[in-house]
Every structure is written in C-alpha cells, then in structure tokens.
N, C-alpha and C. Protein backbone atom coordinates (compact mmCIF):
# COMPACT_ATOMS: atom_id res chain seq x y z
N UNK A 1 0.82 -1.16 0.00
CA UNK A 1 0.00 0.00 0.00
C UNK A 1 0.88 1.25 0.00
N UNK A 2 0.68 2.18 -0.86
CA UNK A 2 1.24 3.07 -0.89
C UNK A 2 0.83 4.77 -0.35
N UNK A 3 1.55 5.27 0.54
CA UNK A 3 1.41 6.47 1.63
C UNK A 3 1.31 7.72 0.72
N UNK A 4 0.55 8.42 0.50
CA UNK A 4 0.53 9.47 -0.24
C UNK A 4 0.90 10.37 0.63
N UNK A 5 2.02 10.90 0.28
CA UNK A 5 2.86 12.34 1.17
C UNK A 5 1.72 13.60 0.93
N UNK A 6 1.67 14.75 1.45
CA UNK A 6 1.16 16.08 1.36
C UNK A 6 2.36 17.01 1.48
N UNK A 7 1.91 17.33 -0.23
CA UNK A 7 3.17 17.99 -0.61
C UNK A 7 3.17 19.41 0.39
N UNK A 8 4.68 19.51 0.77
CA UNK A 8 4.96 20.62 1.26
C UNK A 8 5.79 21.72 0.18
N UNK A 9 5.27 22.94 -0.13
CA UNK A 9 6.77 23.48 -1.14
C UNK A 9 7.81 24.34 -0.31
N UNK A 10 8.40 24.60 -1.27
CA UNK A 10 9.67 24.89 -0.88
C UNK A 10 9.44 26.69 -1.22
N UNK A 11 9.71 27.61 -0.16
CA UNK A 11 9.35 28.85 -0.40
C UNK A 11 10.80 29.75 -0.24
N UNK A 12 11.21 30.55 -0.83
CA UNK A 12 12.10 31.15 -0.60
C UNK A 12 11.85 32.45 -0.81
N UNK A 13 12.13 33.80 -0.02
CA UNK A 13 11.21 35.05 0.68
C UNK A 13 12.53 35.79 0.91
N UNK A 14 13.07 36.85 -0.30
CA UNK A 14 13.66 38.19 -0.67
C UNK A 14 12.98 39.31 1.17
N UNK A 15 13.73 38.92 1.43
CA UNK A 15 13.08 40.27 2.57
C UNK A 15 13.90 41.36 2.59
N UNK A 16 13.61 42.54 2.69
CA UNK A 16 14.60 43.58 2.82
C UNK A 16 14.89 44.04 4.29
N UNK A 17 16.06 44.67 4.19
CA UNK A 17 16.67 44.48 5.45
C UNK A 17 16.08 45.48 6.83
N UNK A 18 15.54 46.67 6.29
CA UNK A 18 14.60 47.82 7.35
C UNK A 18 13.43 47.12 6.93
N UNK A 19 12.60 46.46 6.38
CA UNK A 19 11.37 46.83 6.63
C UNK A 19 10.58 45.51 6.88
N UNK A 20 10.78 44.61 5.84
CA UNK A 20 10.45 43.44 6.02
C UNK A 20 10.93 42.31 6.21
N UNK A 21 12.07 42.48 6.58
CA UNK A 21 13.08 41.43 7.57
C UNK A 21 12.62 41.59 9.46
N UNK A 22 12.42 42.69 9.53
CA UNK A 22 11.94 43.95 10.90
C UNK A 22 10.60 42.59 11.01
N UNK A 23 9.83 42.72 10.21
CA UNK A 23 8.21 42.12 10.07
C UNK A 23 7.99 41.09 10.19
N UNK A 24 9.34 40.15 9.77
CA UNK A 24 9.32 39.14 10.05
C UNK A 24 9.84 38.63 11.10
N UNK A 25 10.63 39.22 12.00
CA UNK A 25 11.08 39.38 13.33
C UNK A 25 9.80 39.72 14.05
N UNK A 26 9.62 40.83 13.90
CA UNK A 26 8.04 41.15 14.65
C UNK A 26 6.81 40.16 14.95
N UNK A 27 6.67 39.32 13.80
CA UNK A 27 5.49 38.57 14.18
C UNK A 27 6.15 37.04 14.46
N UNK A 28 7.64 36.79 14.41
CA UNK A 28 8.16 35.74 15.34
C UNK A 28 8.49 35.82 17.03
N UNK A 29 8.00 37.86 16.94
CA UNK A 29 7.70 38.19 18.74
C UNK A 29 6.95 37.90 19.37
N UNK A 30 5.99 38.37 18.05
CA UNK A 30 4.23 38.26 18.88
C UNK A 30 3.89 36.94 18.23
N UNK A 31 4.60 35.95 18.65
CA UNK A 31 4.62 34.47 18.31
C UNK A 31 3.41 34.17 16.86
N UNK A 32 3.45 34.99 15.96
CA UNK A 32 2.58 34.44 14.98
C UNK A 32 3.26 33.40 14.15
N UNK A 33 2.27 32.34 13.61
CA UNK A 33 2.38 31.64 12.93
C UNK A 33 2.33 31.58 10.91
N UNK A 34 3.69 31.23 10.60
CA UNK A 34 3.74 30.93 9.12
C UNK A 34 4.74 29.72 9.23
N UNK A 35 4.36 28.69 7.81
CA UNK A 35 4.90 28.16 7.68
C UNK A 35 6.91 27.81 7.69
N UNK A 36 7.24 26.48 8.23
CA UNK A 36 8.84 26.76 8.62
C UNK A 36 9.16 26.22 7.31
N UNK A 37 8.35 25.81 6.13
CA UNK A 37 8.93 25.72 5.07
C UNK A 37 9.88 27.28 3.84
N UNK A 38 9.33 28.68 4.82
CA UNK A 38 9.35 29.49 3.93
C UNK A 38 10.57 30.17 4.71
N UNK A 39 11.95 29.96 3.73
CA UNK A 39 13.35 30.84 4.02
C UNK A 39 13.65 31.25 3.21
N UNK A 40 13.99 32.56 4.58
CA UNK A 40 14.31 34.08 4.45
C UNK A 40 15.73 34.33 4.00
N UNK A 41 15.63 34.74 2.95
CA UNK A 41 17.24 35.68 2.41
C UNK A 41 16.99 37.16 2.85
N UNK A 42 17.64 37.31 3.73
CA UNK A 42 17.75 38.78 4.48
C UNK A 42 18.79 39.70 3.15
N UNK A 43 18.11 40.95 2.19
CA UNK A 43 18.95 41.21 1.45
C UNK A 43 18.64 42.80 2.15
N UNK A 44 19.77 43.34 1.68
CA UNK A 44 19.77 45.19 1.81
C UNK A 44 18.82 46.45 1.53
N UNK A 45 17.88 46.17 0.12
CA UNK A 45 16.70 46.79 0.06
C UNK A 45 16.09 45.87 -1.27
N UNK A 46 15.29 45.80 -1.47
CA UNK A 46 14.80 44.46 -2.32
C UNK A 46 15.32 45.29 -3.87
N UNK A 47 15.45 46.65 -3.98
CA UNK A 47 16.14 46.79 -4.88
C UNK A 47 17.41 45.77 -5.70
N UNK A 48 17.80 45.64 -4.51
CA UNK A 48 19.44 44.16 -4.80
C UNK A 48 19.22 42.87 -5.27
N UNK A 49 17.64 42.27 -5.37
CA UNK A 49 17.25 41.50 -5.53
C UNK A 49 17.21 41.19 -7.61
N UNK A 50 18.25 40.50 -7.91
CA UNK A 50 18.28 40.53 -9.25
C UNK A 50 17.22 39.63 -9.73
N UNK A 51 16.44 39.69 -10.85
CA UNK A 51 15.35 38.50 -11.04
C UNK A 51 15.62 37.57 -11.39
N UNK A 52 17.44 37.29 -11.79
CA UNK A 52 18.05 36.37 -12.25
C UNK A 52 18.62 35.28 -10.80
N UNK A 53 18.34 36.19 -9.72
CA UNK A 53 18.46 34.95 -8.20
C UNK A 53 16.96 34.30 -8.00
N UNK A 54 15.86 35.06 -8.79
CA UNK A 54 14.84 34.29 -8.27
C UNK A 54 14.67 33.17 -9.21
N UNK A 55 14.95 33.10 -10.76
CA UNK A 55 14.91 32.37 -11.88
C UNK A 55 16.16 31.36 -10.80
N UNK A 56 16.76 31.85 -10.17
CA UNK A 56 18.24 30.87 -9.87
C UNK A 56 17.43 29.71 -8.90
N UNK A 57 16.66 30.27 -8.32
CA UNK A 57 15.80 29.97 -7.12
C UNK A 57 15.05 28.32 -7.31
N UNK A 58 14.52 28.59 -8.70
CA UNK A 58 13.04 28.01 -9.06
C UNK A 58 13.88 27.02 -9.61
N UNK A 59 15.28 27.29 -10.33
CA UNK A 59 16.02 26.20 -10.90
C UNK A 59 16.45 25.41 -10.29
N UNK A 60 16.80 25.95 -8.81
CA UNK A 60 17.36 24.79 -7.58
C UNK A 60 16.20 24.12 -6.72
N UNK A 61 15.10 24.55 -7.07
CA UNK A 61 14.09 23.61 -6.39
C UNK A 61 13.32 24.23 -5.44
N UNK A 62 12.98 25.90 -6.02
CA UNK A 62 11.69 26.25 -4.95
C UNK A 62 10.82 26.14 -5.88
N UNK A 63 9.65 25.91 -5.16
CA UNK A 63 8.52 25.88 -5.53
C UNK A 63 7.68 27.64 -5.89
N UNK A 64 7.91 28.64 -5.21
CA UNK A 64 7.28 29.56 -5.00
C UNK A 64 8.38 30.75 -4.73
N UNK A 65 8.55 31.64 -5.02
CA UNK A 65 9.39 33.21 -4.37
C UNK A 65 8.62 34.12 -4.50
N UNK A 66 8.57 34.87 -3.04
CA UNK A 66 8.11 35.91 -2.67
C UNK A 66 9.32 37.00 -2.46
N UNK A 67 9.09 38.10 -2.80
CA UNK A 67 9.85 39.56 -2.97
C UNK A 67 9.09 40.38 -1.69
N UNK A 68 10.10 40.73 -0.89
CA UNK A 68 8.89 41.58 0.43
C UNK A 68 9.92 42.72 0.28
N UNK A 69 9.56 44.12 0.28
CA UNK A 69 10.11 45.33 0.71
C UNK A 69 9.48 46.59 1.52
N UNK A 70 9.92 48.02 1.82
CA UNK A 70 9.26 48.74 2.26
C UNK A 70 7.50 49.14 1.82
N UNK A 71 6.98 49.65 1.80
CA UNK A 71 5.83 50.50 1.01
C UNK A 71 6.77 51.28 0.59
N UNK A 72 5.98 51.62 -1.14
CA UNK A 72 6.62 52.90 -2.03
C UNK A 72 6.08 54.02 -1.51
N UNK A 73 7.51 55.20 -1.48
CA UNK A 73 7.81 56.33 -0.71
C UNK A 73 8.20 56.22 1.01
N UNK A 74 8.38 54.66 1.54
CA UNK A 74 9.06 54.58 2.08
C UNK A 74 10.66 54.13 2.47
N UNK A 75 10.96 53.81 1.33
CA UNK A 75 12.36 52.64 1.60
C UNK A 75 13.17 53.62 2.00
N UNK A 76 14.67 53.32 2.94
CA UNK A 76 15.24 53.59 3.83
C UNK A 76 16.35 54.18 2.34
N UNK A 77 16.55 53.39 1.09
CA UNK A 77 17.45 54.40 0.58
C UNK A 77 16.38 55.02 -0.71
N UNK A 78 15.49 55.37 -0.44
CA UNK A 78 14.37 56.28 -1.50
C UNK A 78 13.78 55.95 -2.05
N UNK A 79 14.12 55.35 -3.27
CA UNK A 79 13.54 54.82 -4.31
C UNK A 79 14.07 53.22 -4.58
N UNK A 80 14.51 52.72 -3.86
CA UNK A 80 14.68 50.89 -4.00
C UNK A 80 13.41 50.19 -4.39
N UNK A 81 12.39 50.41 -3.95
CA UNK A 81 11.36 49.73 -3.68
C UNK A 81 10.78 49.76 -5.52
N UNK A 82 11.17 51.10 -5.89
CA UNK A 82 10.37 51.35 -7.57
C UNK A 82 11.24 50.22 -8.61
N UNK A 83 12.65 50.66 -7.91
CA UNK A 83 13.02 49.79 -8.88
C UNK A 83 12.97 48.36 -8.82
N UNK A 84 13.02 47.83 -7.77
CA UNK A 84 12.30 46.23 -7.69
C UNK A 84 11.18 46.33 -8.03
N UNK A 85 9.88 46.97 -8.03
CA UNK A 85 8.95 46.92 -8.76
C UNK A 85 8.89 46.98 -9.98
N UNK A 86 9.92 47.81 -10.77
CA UNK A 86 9.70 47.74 -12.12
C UNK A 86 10.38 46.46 -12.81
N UNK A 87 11.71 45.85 -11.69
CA UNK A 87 12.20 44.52 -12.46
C UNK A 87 11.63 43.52 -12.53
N UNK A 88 10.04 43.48 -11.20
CA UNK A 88 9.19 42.24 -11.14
C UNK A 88 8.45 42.68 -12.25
N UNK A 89 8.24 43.57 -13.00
CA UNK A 89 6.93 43.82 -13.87
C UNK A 89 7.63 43.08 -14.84
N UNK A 90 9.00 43.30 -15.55
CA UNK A 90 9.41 42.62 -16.33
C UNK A 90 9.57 41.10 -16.64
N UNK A 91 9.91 40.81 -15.22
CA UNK A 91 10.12 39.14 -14.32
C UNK A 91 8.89 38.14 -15.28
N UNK A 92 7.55 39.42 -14.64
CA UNK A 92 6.39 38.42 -14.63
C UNK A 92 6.07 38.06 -15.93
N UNK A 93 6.81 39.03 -17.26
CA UNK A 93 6.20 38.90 -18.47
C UNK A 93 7.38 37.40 -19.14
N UNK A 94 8.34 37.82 -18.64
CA UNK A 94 9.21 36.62 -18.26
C UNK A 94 8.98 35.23 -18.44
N UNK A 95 8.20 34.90 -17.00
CA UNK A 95 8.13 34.05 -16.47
C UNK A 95 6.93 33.44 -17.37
N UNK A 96 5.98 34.42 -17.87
CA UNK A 96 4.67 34.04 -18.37
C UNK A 96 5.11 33.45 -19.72
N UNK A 97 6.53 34.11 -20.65
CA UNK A 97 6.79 33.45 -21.62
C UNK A 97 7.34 32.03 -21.50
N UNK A 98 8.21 31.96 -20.41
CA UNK A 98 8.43 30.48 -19.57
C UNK A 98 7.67 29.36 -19.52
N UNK A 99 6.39 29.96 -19.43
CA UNK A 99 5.47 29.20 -18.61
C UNK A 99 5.50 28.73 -17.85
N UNK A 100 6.14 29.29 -16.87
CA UNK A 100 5.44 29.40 -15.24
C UNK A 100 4.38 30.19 -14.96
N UNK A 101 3.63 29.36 -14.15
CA UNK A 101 2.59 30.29 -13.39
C UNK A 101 2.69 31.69 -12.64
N UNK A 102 2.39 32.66 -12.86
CA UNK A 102 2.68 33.64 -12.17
C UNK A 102 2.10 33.80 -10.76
N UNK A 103 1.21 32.36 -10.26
CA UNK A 103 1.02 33.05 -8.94
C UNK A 103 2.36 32.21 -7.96
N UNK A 104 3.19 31.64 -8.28
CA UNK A 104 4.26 31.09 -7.84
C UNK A 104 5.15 32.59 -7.54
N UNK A 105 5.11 33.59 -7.96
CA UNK A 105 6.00 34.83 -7.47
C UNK A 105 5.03 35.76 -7.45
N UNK A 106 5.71 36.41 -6.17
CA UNK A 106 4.68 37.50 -5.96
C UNK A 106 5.84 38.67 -5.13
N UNK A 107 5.12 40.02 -4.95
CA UNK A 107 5.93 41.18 -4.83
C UNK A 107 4.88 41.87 -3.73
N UNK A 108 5.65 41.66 -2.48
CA UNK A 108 4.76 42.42 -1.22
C UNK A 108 5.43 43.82 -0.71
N UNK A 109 4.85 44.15 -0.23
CA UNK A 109 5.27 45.50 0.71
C UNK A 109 4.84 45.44 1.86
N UNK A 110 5.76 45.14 2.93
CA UNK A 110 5.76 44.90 4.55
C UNK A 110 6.46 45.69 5.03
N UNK A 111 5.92 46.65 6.03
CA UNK A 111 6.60 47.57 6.50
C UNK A 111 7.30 46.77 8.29
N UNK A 112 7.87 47.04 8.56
CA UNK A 112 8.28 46.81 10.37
C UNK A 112 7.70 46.58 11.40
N UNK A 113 6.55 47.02 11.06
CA UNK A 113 5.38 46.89 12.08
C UNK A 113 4.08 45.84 12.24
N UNK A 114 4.47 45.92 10.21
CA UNK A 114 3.54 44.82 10.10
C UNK A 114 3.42 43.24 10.01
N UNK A 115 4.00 43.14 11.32
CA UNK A 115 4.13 41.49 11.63
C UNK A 115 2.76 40.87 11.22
N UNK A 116 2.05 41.49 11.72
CA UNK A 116 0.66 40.24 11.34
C UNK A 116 0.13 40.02 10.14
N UNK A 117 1.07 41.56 8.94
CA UNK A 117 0.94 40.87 7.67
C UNK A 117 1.95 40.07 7.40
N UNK A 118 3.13 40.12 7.62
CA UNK A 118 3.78 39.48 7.20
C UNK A 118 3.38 37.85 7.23
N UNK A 119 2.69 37.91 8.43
CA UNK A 119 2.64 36.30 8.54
C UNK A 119 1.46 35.92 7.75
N UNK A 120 0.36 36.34 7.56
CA UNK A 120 -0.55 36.56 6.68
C UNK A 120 -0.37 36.28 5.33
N UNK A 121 0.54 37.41 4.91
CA UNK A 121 0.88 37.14 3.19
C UNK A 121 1.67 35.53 3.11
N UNK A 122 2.68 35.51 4.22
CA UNK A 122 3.59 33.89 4.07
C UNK A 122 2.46 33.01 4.18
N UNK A 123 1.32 32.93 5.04
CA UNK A 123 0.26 32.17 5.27
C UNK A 123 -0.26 31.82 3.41
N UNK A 124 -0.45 32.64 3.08
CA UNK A 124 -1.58 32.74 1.89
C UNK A 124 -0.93 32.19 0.56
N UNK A 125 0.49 32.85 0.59
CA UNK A 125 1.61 32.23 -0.41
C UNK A 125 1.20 30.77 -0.75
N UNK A 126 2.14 30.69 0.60
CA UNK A 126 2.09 28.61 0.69
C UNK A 126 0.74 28.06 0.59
N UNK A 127 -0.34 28.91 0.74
CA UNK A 127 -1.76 28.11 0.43
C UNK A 127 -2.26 28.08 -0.97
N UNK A 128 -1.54 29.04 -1.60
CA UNK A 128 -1.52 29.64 -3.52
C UNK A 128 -0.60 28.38 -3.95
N UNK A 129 0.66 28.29 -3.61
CA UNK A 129 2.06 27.43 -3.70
C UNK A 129 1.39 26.00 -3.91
N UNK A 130 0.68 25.45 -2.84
CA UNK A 130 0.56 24.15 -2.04
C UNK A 130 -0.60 24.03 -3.58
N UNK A 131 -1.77 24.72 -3.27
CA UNK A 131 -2.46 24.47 -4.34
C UNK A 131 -2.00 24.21 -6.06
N UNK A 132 -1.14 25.21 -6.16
CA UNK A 132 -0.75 25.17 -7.87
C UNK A 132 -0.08 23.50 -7.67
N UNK A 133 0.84 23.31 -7.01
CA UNK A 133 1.35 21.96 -6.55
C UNK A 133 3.06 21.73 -7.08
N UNK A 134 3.36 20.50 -7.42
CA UNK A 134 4.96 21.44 -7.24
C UNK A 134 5.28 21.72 -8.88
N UNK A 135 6.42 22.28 -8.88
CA UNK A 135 7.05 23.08 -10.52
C UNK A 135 7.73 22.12 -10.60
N UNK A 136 6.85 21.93 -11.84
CA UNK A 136 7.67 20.64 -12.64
C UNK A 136 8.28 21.27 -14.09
N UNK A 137 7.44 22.82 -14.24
CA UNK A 137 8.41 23.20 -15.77
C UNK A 137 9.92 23.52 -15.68
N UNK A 138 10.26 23.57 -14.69
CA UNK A 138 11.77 23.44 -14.78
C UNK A 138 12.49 22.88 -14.21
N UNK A 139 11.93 21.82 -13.85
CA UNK A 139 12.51 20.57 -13.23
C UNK A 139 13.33 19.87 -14.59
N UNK A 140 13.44 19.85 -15.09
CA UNK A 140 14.82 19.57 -16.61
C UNK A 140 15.57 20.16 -16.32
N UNK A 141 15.77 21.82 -15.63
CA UNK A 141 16.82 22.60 -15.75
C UNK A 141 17.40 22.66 -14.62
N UNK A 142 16.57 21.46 -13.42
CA UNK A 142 17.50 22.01 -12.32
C UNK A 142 18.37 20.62 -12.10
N UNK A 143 19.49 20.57 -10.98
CA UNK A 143 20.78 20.08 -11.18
C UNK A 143 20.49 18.78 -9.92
N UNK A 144 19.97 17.92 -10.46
CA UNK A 144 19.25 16.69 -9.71
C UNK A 144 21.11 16.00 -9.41
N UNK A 145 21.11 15.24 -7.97
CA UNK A 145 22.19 14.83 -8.11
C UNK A 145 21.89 13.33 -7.74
C-alpha cells in the first residue's frame, strides 16, 4: 500500500533588510504563525534582488518566491522599492513566456510593524504554492544529483 505524502513546497522570501526582515522578526515576537517551510534571504533593500536569483531559485528547487520590501515612498534608501517593482513587472512577463505560473511569485510590501501581515501574506503564499502543486516546468533545468 502506498502512503501518499502532502506535498509541502519549498518557499524562498527576498526580505529587505529595514522593513520586512523587521516584520518578520516582529510577528516571530508576537509568536505568529507561518509556515517553517518558507526561508528568508535577508537582502539590503529588495532593490538588490536581481530576477536572475529568483529564476536561480526556481532552478534549484523552490517551488514559489516571494519579494517583500518597504511601502513605495518609504524605503530607507528612496527609491529601491520602484526599482524592484519595475524589475518584477518585467520578471512576470518573463516568467509568463516560460510558462510558469505567475502566482508562484509575488511582490509584497511589509513595512516593520507589520508582523501580522507578514505572517498573513507567508500564510496565503504557501496556500496559492501548495495548491498550484509542485514546478515541474523546470525541473529539466535544475541540477538533480
């Protein structure tokens, strides 16, 4: 008889370093709950976030990447936040020629405070993630050993 597993995916979550790294600290204070499948790359302002680490991402075996930064007109060096927004706009047209699903990446804005979104949006991800089920279109390209 054979045990049917419940797939868990694999989430990997761009946080920036003032605002939504802060958020995700915050709601691991006020003990909220998100999945321990979803790790955090603590980067400098999600500006730094090239779309070529998240393509790097999906090739090594995540299932899902989330992009978290300040709210626009807040980021700590001005304008970071526009320009990660304008490289996901590109990402997504990207990804859509790929054919990947576009709800597998997504682009949040979590400010420091907002622990209970943070855990919220990670909540909802992995329930988007879990549903689509796992990425198999680039499972050819990634480096099985």
């Amino acid at each position: 008889m054979q045990i049917e597993e419940k797939f868990e995916p694999t989430i990997v979550a761009f946080c920036c370093n003032w605002c939504s790294y802060a958020g995700a600290d915050l709601s691991g204070t006020n003990r909220l709950q998100y999945p321990a499948n979803v790790k955090i790359i603590r980067v400098p302002c999600s500006c730094r976030v090239n779309p070529m680490f998240i393509l790097r991402a999906f090739q090594r075996g995540a299932d899902g990447v989330i992009l978290c930064g300040c709210h626009p007109g807040d980021c700590h060096y001005t304008t970071g936040n526009y320009y990660a927004r304008r490289r996901m706009t590109l990402l997504f047209s990207m990804l859509d020629f790929l054919g990947i699903e576009r709800e597998r990446t997504r682009l949040e804005w979590v400010s420091a405070a907002e622990g209970a979104k943070f855990a919220a949006t990670m909540n909802d991800f992995v329930e988007t993630v879990t549903r689509l089920g796992k990425n198999r279109r680039l499972e050819d390209l990634r480096c099985n050993k």
